[in-house]
PDB file of N, CA and C in Angstrom:
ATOM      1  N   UNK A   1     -12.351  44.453  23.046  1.00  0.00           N
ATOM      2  CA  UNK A   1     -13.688  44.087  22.664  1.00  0.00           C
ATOM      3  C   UNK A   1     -13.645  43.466  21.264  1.00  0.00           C
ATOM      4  N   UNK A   2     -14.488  42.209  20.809  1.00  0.00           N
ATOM      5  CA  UNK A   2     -14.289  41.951  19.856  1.00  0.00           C
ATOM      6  C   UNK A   2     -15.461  42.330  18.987  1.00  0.00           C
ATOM      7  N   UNK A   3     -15.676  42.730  17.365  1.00  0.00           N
ATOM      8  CA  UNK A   3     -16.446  43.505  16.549  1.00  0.00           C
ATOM      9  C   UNK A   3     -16.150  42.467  15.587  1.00  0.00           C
ATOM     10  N   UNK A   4     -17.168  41.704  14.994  1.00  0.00           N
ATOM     11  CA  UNK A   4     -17.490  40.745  14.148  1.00  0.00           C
ATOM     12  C   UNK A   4     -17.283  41.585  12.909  1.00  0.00           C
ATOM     13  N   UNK A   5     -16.295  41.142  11.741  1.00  0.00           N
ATOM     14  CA  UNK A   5     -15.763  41.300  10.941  1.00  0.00           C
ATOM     15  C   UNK A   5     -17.383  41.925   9.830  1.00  0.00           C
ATOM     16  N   UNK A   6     -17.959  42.481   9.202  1.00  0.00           N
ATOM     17  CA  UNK A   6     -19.031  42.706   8.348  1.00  0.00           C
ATOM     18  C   UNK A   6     -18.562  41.939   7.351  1.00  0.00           C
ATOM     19  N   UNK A   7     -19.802  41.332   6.874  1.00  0.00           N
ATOM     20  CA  UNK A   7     -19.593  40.057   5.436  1.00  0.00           C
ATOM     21  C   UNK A   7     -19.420  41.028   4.077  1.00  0.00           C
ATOM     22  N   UNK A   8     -19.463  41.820   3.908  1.00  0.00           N
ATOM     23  CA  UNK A   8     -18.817  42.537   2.625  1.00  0.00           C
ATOM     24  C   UNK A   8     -17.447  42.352   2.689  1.00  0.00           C
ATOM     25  N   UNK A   9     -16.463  42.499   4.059  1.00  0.00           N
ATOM     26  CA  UNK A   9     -15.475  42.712   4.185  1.00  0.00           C
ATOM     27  C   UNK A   9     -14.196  41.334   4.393  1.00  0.00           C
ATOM     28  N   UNK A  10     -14.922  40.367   4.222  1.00  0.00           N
ATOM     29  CA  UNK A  10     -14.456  39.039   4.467  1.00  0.00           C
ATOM     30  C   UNK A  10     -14.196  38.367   3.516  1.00  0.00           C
ATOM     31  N   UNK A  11     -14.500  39.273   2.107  1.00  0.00           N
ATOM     32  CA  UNK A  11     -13.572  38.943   0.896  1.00  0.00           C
ATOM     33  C   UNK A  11     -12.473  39.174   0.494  1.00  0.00           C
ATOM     34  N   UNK A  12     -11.928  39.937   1.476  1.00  0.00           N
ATOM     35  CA  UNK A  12     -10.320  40.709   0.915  1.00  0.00           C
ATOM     36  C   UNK A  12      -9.361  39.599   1.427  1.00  0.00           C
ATOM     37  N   UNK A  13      -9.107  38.533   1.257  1.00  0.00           N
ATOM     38  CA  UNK A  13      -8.320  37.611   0.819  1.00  0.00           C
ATOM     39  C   UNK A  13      -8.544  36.161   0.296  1.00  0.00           C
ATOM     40  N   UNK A  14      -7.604  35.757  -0.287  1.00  0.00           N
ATOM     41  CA  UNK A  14      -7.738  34.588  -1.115  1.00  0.00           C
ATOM     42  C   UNK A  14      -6.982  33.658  -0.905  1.00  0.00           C
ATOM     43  N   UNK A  15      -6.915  32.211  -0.469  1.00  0.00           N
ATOM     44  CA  UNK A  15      -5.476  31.614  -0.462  1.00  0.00           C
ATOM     45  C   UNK A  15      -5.430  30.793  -2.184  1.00  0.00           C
ATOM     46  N   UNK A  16      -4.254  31.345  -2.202  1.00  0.00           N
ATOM     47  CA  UNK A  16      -3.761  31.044  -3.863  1.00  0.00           C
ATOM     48  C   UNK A  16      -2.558  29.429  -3.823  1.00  0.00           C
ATOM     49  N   UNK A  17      -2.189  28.985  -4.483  1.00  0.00           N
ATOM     50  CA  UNK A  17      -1.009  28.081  -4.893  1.00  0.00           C
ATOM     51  C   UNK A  17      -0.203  28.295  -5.813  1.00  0.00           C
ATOM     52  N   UNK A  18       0.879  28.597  -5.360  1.00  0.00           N
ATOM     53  CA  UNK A  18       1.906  29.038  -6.090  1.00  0.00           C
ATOM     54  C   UNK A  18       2.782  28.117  -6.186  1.00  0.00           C
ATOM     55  N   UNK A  19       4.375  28.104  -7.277  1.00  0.00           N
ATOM     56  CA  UNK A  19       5.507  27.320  -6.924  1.00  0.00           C
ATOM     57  C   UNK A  19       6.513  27.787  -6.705  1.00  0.00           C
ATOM     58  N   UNK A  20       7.407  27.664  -5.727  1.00  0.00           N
ATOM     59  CA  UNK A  20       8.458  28.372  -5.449  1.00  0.00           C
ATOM     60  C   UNK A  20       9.532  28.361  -6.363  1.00  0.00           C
ATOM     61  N   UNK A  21       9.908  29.575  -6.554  1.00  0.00           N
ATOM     62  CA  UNK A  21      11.090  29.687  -7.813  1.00  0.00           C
ATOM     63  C   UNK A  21      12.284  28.738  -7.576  1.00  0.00           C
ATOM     64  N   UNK A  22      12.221  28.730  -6.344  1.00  0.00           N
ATOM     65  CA  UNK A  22      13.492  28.419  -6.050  1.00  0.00           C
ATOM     66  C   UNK A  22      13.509  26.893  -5.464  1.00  0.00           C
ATOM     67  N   UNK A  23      12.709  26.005  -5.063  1.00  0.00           N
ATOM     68  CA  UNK A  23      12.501  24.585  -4.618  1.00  0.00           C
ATOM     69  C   UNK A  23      12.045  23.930  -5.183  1.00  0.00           C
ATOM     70  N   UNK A  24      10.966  24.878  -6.629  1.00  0.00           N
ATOM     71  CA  UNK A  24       9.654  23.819  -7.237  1.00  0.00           C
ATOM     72  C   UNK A  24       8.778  23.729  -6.498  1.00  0.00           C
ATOM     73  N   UNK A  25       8.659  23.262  -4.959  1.00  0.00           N
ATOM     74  CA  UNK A  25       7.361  23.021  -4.315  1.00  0.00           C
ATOM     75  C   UNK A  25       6.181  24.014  -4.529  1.00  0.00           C
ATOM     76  N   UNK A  26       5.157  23.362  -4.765  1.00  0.00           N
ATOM     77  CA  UNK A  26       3.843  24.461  -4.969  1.00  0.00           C
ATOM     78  C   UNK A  26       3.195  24.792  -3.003  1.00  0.00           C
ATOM     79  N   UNK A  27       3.592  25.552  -3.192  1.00  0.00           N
ATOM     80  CA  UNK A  27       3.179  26.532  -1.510  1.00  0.00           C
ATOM     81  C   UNK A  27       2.039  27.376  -1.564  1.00  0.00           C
ATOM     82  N   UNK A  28       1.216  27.440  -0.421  1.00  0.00           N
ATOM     83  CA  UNK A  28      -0.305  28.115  -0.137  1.00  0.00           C
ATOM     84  C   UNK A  28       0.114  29.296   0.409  1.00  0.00           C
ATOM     85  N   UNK A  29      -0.308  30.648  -0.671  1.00  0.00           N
ATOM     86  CA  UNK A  29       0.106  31.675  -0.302  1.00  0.00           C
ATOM     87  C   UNK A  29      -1.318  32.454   0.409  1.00  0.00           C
ATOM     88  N   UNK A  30      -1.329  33.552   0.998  1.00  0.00           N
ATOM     89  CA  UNK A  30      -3.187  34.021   1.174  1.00  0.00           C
ATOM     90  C   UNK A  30      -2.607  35.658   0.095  1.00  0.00           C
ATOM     91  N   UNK A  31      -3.950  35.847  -0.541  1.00  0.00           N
ATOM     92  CA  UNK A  31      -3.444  36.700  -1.039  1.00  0.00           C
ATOM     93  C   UNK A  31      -3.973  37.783  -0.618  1.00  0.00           C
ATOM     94  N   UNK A  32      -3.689  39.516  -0.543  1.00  0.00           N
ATOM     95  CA  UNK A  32      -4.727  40.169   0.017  1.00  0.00           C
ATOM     96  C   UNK A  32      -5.494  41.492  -1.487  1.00  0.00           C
ATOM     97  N   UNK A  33      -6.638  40.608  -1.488  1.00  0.00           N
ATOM     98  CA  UNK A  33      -7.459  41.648  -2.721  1.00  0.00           C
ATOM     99  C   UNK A  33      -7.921  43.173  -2.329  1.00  0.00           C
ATOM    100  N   UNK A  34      -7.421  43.332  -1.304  1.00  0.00           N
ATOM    101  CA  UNK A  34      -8.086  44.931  -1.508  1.00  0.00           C
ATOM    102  C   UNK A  34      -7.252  45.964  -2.118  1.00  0.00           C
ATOM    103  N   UNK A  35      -5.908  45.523  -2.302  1.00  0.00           N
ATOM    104  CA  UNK A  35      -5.293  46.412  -3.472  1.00  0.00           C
ATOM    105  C   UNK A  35      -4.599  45.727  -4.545  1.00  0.00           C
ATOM    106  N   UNK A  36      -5.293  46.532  -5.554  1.00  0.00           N
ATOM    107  CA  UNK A  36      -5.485  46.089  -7.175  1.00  0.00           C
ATOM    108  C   UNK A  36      -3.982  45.414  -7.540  1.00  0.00           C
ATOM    109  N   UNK A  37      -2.973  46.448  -7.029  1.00  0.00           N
ATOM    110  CA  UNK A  37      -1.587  45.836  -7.485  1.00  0.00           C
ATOM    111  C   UNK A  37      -0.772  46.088  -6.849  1.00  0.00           C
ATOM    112  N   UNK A  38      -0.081  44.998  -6.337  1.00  0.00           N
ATOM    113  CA  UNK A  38       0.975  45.434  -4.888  1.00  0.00           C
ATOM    114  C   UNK A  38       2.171  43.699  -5.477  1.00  0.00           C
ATOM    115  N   UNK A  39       3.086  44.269  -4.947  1.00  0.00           N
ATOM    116  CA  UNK A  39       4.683  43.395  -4.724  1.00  0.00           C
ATOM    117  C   UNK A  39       4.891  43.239  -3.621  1.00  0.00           C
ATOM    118  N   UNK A  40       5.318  42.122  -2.914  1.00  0.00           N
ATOM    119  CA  UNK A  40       6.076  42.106  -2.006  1.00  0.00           C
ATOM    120  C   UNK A  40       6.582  40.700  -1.427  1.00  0.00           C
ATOM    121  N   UNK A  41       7.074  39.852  -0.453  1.00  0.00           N
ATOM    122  CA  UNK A  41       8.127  39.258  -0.474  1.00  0.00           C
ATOM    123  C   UNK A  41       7.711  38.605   0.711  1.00  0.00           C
ATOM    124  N   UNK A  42       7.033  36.969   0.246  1.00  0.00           N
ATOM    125  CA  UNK A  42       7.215  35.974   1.428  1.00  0.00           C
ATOM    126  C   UNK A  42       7.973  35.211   1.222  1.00  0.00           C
ATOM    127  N   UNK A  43       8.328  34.467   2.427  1.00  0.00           N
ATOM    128  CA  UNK A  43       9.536  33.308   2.504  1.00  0.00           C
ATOM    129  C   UNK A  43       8.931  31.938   2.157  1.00  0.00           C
ATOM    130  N   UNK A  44       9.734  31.114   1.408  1.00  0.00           N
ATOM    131  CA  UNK A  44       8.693  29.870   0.909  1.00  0.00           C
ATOM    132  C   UNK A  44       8.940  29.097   2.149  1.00  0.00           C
ATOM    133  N   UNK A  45       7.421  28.336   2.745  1.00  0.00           N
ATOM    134  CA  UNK A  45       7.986  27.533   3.589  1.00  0.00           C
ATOM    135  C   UNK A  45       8.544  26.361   3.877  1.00  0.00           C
ATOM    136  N   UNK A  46       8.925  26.018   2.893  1.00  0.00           N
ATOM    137  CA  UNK A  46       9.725  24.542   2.327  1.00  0.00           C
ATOM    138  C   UNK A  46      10.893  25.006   2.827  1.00  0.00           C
ATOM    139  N   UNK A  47      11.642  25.863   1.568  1.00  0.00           N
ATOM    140  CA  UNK A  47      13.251  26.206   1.588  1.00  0.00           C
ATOM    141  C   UNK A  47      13.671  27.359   2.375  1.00  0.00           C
ATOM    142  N   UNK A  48      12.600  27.708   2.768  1.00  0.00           N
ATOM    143  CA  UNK A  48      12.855  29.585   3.425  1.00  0.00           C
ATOM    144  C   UNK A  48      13.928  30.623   2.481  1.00  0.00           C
ATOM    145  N   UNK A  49      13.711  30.309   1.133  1.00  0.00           N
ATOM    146  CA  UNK A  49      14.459  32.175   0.537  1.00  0.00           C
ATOM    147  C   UNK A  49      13.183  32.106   0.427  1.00  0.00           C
ATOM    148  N   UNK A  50      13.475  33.686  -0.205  1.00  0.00           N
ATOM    149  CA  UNK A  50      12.161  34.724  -0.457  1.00  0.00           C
ATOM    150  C   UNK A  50      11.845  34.520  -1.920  1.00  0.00           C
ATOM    151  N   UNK A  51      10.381  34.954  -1.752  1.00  0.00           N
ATOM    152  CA  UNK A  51       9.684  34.796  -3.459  1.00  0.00           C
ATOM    153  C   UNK A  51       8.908  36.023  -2.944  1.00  0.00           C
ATOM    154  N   UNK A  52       9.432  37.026  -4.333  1.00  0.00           N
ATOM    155  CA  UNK A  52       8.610  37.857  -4.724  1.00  0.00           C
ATOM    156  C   UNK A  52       7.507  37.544  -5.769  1.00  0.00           C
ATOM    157  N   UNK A  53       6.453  38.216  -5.048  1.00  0.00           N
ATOM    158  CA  UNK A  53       4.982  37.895  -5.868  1.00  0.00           C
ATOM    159  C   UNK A  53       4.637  39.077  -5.822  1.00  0.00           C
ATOM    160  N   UNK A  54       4.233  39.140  -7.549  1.00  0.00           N
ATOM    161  CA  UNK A  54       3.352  40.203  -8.091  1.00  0.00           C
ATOM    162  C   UNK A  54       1.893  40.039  -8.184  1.00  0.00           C
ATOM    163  N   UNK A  55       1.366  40.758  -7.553  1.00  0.00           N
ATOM    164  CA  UNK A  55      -0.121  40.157  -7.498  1.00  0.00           C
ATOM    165  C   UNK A  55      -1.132  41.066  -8.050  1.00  0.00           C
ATOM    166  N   UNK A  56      -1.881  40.680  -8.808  1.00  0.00           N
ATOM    167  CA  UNK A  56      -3.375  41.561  -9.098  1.00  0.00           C
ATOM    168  C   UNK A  56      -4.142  41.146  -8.981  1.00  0.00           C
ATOM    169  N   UNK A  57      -5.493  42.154  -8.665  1.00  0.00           N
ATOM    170  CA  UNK A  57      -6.667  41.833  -8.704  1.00  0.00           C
ATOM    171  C   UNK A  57      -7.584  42.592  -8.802  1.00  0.00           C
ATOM    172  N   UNK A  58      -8.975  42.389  -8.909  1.00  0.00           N
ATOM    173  CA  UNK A  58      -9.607  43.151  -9.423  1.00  0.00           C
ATOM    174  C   UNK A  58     -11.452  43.105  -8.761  1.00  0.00           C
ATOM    175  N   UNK A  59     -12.365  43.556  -9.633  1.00  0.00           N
ATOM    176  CA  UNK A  59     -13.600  43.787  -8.592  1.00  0.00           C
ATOM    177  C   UNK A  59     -14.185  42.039  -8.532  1.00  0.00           C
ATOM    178  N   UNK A  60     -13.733  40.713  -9.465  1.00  0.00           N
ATOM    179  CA  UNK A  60     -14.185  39.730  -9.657  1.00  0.00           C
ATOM    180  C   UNK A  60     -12.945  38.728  -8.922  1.00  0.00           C
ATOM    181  N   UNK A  61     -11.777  39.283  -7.995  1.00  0.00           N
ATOM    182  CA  UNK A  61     -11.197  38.466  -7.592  1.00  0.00           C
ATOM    183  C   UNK A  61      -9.691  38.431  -8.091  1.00  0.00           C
ATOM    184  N   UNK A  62      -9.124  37.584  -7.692  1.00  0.00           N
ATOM    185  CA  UNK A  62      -7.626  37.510  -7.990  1.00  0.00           C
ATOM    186  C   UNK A  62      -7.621  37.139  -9.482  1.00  0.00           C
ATOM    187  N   UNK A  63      -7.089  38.117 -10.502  1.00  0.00           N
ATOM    188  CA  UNK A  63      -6.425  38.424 -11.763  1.00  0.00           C
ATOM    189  C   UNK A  63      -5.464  37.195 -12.083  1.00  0.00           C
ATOM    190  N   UNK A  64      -3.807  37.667 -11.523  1.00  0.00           N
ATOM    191  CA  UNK A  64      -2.624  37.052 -11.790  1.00  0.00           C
ATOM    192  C   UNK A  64      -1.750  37.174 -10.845  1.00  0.00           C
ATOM    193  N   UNK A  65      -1.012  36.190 -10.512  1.00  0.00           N
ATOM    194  CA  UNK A  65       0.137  36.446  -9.537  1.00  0.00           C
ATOM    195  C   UNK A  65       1.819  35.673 -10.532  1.00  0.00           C
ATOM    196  N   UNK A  66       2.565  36.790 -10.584  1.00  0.00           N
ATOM    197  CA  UNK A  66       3.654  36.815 -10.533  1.00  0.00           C
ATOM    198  C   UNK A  66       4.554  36.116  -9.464  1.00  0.00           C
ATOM    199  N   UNK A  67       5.439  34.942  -9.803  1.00  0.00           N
ATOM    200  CA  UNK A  67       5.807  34.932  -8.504  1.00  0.00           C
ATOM    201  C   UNK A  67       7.764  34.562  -9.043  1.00  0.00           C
ATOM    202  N   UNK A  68       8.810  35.202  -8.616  1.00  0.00           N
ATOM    203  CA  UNK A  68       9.968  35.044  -9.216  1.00  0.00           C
ATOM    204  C   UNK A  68      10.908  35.153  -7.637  1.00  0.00           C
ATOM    205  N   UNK A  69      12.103  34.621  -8.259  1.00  0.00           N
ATOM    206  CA  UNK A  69      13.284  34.468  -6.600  1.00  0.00           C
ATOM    207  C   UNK A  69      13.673  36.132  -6.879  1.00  0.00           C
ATOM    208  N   UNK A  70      14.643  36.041  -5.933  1.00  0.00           N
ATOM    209  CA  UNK A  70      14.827  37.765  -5.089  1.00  0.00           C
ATOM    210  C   UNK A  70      16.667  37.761  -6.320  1.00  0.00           C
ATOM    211  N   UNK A  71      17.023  36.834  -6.772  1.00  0.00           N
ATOM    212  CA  UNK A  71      17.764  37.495  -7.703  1.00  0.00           C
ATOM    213  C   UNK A  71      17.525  37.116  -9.209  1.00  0.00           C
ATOM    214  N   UNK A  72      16.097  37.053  -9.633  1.00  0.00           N
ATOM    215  CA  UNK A  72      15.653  36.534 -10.879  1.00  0.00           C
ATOM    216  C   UNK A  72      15.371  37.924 -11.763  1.00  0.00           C
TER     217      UNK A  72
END
């Protein structure tokens, strides 16, 4: 059954632009705001290694994102 998402709740992500540590290319990441501060590890889709992104945010939206290669 499908349950229409509630519009309070259709803010918890953001798509951000980042650059990959490792290619330069600036890549469209989505970010997810419902927790304040979280790490973790997408593949760029240009070069495919991984970029870890540090991300924050807060009650007005995405803060800062960190974004560095997996041996930086």
């Amino acid at each position: 059954m499908f349950r229409k998402t509630p519009t309070h709740m259709q803010q918890y992500t953001e798509p951000a632009i980042v650059d990959c540590p490792c290619c330069g290319e600036a890549v469209e990441v989505l970010v997810d705001l419902s927790v304040p501060l979280q790490e973790y590890t997408e593949d760029c889709p240009v070069c495919c290694r991984p970029m870890i992104l540090k991300v924050t945010s807060g009650e007005s939206g995405l803060a800062g994102i960190e974004v560095r290669g997996e041996n930086d």
